[in-house]
PDB file of N, CA and C in Angstrom:
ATOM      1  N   UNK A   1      24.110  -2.998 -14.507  1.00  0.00           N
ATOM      2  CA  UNK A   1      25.542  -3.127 -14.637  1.00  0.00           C
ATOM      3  C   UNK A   1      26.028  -4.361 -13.899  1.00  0.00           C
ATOM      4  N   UNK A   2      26.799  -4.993 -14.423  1.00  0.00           N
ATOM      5  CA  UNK A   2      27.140  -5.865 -14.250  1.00  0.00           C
ATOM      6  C   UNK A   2      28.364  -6.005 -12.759  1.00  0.00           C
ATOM      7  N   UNK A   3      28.501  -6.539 -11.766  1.00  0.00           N
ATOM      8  CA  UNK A   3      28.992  -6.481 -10.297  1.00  0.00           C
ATOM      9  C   UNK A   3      28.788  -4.829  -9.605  1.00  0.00           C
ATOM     10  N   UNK A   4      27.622  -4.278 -10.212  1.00  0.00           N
ATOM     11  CA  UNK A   4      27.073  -3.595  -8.908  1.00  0.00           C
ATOM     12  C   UNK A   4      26.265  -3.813  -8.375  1.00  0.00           C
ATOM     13  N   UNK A   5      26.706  -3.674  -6.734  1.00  0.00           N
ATOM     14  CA  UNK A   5      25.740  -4.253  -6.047  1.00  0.00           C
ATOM     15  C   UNK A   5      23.894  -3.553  -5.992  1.00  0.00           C
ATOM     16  N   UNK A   6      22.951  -4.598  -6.205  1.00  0.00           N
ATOM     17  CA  UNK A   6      21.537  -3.736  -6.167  1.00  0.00           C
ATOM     18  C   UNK A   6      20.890  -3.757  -4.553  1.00  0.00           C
ATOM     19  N   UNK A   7      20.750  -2.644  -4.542  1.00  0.00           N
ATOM     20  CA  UNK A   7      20.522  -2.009  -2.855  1.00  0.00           C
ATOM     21  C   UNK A   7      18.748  -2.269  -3.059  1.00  0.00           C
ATOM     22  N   UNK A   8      18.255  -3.140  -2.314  1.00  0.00           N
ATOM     23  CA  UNK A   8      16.736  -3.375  -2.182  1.00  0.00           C
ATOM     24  C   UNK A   8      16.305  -2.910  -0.693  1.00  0.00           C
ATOM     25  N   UNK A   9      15.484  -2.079  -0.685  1.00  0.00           N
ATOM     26  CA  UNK A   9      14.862  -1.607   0.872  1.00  0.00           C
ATOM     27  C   UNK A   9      13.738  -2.094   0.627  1.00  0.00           C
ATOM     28  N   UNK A  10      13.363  -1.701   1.650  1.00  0.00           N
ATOM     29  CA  UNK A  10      11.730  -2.126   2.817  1.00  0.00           C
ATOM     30  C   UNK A  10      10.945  -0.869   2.275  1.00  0.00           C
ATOM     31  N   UNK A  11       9.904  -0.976   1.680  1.00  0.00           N
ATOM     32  CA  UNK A  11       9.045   0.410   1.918  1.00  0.00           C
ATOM     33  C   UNK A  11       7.476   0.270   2.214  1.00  0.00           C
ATOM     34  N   UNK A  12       7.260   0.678   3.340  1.00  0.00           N
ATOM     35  CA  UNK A  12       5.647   0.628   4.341  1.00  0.00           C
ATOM     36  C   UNK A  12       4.874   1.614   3.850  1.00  0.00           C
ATOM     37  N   UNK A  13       5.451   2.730   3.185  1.00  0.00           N
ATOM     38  CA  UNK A  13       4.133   3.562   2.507  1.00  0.00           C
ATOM     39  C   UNK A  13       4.988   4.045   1.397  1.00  0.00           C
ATOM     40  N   UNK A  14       3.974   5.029   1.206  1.00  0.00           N
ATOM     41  CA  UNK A  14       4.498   5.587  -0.305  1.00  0.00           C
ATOM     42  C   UNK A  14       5.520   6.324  -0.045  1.00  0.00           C
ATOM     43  N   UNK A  15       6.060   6.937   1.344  1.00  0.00           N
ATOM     44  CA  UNK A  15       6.638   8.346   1.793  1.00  0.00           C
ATOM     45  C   UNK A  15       7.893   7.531   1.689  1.00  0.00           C
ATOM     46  N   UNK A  16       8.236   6.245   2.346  1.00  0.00           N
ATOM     47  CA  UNK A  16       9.135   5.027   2.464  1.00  0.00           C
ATOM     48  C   UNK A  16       9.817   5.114   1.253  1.00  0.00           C
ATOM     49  N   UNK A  17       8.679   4.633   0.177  1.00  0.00           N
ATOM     50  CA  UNK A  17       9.440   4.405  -0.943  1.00  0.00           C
ATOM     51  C   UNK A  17       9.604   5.303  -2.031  1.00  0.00           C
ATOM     52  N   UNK A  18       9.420   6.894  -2.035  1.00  0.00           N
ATOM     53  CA  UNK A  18       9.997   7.848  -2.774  1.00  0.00           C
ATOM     54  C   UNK A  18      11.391   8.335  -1.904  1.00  0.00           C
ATOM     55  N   UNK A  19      11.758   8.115  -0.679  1.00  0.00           N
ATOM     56  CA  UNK A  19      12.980   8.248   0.093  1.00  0.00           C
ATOM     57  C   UNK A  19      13.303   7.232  -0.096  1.00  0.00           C
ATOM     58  N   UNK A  20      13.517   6.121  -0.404  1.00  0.00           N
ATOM     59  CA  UNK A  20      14.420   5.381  -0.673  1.00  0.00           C
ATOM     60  C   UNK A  20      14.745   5.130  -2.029  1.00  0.00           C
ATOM     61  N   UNK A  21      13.851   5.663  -3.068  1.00  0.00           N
ATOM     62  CA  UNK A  21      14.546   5.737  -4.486  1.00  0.00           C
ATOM     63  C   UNK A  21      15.229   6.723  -4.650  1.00  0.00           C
ATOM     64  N   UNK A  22      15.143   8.500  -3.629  1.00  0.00           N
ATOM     65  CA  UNK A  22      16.046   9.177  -3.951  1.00  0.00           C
ATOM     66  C   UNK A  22      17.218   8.537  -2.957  1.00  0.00           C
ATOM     67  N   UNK A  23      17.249   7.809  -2.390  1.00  0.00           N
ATOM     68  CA  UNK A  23      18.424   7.713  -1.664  1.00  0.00           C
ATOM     69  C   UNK A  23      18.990   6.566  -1.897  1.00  0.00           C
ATOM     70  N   UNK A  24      18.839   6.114  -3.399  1.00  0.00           N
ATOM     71  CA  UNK A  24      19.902   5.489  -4.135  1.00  0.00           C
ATOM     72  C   UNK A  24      19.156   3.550  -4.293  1.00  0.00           C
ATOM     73  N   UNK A  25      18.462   3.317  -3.607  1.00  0.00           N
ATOM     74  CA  UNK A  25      18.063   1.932  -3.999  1.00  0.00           C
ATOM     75  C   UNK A  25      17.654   1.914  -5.182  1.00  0.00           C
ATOM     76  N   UNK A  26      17.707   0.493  -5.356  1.00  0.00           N
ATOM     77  CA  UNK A  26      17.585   0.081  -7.020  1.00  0.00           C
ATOM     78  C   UNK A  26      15.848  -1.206  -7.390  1.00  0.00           C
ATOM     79  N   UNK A  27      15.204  -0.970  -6.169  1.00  0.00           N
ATOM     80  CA  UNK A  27      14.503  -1.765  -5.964  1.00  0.00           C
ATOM     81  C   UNK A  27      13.587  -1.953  -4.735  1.00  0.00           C
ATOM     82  N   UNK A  28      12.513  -2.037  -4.355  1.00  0.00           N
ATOM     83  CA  UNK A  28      11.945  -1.841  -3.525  1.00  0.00           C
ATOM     84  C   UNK A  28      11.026  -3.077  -3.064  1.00  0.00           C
ATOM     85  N   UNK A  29      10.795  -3.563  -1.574  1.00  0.00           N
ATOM     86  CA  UNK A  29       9.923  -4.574  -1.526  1.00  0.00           C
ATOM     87  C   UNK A  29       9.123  -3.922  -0.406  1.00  0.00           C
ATOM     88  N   UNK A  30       8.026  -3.710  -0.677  1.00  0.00           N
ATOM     89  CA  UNK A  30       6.319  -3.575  -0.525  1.00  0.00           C
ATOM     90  C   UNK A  30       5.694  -4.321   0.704  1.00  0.00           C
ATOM     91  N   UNK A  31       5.512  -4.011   2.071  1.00  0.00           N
ATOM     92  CA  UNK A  31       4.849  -4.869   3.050  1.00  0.00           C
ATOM     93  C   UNK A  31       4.033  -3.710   3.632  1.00  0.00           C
ATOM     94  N   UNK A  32       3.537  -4.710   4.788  1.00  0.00           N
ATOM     95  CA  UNK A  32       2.785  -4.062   5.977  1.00  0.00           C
ATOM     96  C   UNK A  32       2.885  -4.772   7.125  1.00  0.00           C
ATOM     97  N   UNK A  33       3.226  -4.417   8.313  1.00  0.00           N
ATOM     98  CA  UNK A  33       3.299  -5.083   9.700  1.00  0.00           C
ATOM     99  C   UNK A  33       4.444  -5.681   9.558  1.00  0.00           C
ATOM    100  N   UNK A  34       5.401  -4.560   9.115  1.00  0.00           N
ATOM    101  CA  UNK A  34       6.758  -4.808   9.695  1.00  0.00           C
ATOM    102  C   UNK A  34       7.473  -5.267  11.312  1.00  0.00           C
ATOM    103  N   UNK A  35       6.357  -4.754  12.033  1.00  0.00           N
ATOM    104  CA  UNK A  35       7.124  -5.549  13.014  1.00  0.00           C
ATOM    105  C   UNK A  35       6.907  -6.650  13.409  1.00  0.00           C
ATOM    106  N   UNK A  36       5.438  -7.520  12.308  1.00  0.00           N
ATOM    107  CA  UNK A  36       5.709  -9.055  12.791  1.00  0.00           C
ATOM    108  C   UNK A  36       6.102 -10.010  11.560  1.00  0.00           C
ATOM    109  N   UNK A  37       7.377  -9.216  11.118  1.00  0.00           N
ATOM    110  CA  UNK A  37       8.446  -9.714   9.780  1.00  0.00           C
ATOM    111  C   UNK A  37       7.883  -9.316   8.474  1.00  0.00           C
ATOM    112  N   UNK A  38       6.591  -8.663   8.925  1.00  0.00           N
ATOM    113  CA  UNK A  38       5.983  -8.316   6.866  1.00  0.00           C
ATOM    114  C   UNK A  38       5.055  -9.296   6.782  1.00  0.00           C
ATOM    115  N   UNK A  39       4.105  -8.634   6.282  1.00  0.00           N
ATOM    116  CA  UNK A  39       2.542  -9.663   5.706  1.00  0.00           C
ATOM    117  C   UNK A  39       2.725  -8.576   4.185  1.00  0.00           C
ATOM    118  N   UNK A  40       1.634  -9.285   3.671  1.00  0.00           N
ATOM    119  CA  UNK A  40       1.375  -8.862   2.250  1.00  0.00           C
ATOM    120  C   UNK A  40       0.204  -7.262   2.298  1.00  0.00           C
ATOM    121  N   UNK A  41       1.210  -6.487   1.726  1.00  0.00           N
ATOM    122  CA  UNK A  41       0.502  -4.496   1.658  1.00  0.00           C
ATOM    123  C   UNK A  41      -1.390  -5.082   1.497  1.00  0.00           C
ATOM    124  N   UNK A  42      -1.630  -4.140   0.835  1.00  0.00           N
ATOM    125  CA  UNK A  42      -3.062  -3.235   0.628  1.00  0.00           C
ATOM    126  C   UNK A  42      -2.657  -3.359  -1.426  1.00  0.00           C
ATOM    127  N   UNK A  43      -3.503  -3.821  -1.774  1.00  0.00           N
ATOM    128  CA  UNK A  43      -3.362  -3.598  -3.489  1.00  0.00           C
ATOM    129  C   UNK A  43      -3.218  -1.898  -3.692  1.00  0.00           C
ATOM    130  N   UNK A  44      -4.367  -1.379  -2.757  1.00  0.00           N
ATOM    131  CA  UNK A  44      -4.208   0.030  -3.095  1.00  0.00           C
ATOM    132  C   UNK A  44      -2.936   0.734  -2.704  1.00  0.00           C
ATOM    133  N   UNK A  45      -1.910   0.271  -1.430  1.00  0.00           N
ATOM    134  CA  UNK A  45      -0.659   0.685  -1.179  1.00  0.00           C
ATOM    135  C   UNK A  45       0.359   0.838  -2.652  1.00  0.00           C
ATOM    136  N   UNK A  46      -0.312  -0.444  -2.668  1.00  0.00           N
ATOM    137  CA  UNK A  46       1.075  -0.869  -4.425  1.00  0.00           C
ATOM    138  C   UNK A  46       1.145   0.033  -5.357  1.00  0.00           C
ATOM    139  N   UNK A  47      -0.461  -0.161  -5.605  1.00  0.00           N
ATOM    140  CA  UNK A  47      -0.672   0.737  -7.008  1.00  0.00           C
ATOM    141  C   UNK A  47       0.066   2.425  -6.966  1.00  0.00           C
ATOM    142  N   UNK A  48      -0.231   2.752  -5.361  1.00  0.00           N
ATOM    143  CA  UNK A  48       0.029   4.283  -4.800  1.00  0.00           C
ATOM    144  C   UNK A  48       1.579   4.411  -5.247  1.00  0.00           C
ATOM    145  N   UNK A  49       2.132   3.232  -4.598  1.00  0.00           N
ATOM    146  CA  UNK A  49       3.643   2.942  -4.549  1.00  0.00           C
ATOM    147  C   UNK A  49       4.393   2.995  -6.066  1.00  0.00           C
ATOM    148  N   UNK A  50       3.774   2.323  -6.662  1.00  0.00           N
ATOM    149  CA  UNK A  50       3.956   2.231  -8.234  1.00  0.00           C
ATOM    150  C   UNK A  50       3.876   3.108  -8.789  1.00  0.00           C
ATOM    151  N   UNK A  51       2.711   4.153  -8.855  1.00  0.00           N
ATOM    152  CA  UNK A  51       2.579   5.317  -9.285  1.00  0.00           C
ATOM    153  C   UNK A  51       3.543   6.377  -8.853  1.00  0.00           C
ATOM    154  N   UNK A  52       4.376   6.296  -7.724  1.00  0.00           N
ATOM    155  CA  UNK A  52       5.178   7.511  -7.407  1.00  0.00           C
ATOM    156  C   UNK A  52       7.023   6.752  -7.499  1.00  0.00           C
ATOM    157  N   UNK A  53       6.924   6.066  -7.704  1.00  0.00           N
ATOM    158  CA  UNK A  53       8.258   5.815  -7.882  1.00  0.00           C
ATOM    159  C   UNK A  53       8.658   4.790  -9.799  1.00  0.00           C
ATOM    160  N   UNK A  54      10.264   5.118  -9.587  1.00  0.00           N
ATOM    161  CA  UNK A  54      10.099   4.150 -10.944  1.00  0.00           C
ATOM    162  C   UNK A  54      10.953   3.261 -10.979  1.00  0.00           C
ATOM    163  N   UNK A  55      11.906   2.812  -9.852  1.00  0.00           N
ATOM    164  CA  UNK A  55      12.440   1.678  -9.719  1.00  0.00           C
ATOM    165  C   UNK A  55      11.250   0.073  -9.648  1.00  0.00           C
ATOM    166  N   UNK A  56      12.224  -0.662  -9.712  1.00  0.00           N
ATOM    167  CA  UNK A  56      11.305  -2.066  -9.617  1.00  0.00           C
ATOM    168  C   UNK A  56      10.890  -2.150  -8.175  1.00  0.00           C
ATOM    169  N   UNK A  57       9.513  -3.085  -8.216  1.00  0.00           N
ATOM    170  CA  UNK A  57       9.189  -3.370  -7.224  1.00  0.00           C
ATOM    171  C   UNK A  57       9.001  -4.418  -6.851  1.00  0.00           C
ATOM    172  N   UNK A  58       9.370  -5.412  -5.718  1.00  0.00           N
ATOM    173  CA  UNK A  58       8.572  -6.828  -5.407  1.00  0.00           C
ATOM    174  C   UNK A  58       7.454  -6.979  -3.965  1.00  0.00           C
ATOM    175  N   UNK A  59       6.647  -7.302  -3.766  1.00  0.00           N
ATOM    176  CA  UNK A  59       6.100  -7.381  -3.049  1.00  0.00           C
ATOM    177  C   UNK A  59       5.609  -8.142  -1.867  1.00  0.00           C
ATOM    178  N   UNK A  60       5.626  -8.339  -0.919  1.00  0.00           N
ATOM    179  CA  UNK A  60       5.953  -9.098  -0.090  1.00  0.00           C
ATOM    180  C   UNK A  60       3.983 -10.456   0.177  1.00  0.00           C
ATOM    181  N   UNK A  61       4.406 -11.334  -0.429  1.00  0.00           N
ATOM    182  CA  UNK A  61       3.194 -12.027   0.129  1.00  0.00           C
ATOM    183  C   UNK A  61       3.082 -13.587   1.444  1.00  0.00           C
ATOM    184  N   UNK A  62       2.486 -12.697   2.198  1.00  0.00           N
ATOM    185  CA  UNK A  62       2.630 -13.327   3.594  1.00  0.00           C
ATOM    186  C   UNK A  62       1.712 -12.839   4.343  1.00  0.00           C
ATOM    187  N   UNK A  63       0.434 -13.551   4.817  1.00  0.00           N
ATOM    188  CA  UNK A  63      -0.674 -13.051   4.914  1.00  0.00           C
ATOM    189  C   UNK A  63      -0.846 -13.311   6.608  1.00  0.00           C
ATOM    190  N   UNK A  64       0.231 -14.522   7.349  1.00  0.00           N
ATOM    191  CA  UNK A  64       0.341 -14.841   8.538  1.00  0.00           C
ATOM    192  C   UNK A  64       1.598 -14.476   9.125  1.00  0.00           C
ATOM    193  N   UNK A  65       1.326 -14.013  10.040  1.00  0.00           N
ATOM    194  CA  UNK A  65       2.268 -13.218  11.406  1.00  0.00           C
ATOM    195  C   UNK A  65       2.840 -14.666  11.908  1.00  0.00           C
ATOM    196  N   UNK A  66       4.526 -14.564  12.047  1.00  0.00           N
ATOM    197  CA  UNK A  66       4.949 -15.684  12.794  1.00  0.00           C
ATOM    198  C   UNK A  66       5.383 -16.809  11.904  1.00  0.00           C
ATOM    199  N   UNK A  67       5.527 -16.464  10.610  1.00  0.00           N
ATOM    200  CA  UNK A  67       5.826 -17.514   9.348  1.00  0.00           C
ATOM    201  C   UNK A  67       7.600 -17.656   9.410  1.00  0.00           C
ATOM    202  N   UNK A  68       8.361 -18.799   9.785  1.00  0.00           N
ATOM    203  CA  UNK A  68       9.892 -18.353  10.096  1.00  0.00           C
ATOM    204  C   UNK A  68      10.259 -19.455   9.235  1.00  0.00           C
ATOM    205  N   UNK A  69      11.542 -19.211   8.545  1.00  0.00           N
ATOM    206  CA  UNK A  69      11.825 -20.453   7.492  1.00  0.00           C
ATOM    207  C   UNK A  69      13.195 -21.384   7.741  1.00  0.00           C
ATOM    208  N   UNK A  70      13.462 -20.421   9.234  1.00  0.00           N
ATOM    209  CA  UNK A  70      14.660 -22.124   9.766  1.00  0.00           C
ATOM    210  C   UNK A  70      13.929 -22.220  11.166  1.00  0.00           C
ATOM    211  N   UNK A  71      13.361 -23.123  10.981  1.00  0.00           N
ATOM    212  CA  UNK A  71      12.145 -23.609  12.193  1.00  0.00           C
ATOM    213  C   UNK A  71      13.774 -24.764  12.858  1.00  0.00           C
ATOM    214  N   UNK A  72      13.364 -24.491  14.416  1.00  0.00           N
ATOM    215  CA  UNK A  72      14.172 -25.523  14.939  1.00  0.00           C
ATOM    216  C   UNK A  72      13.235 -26.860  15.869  1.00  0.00           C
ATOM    217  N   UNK A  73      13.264 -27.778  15.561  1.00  0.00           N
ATOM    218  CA  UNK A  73      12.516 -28.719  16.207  1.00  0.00           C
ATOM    219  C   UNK A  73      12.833 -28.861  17.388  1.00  0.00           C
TER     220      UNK A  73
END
């Protein structure tokens, strides 16, 4: 629909992302090692992830801890 807003969460396992499709997101992005900003899941996470939910998914690829994109000199 056109000017509604699409609610995208974070989901770290599969448990993540069947609670956040019942709780209204429209979209889901896929990591691991959230607390050093997200590296790229487990293929087998995805597939798990994919299989239990049916919103879209994107996936996070970032394979190094510490990757920041307004670097200050």
């Amino acid at each position: 629909m056109p000017g509604v807003p699409l609610l995208e969460v974070i989901a770290c396992s599969v448990a993540d992302a069947v609670a956040a499709e019942r709780g209204g997101a429209g979209r889901l992005e896929i990591v691991r090692a959230l607390e050093a900003g997200g590296l790229t899941p487990l293929l087998s996470l995805v597939k798990e992830i994919v299989a239990a939910v049916s919103i879209p998914v994107r996936v996070m690829l970032r394979e190094n801890p510490g990757f920041e994109t307004n670097r200050r000199s």
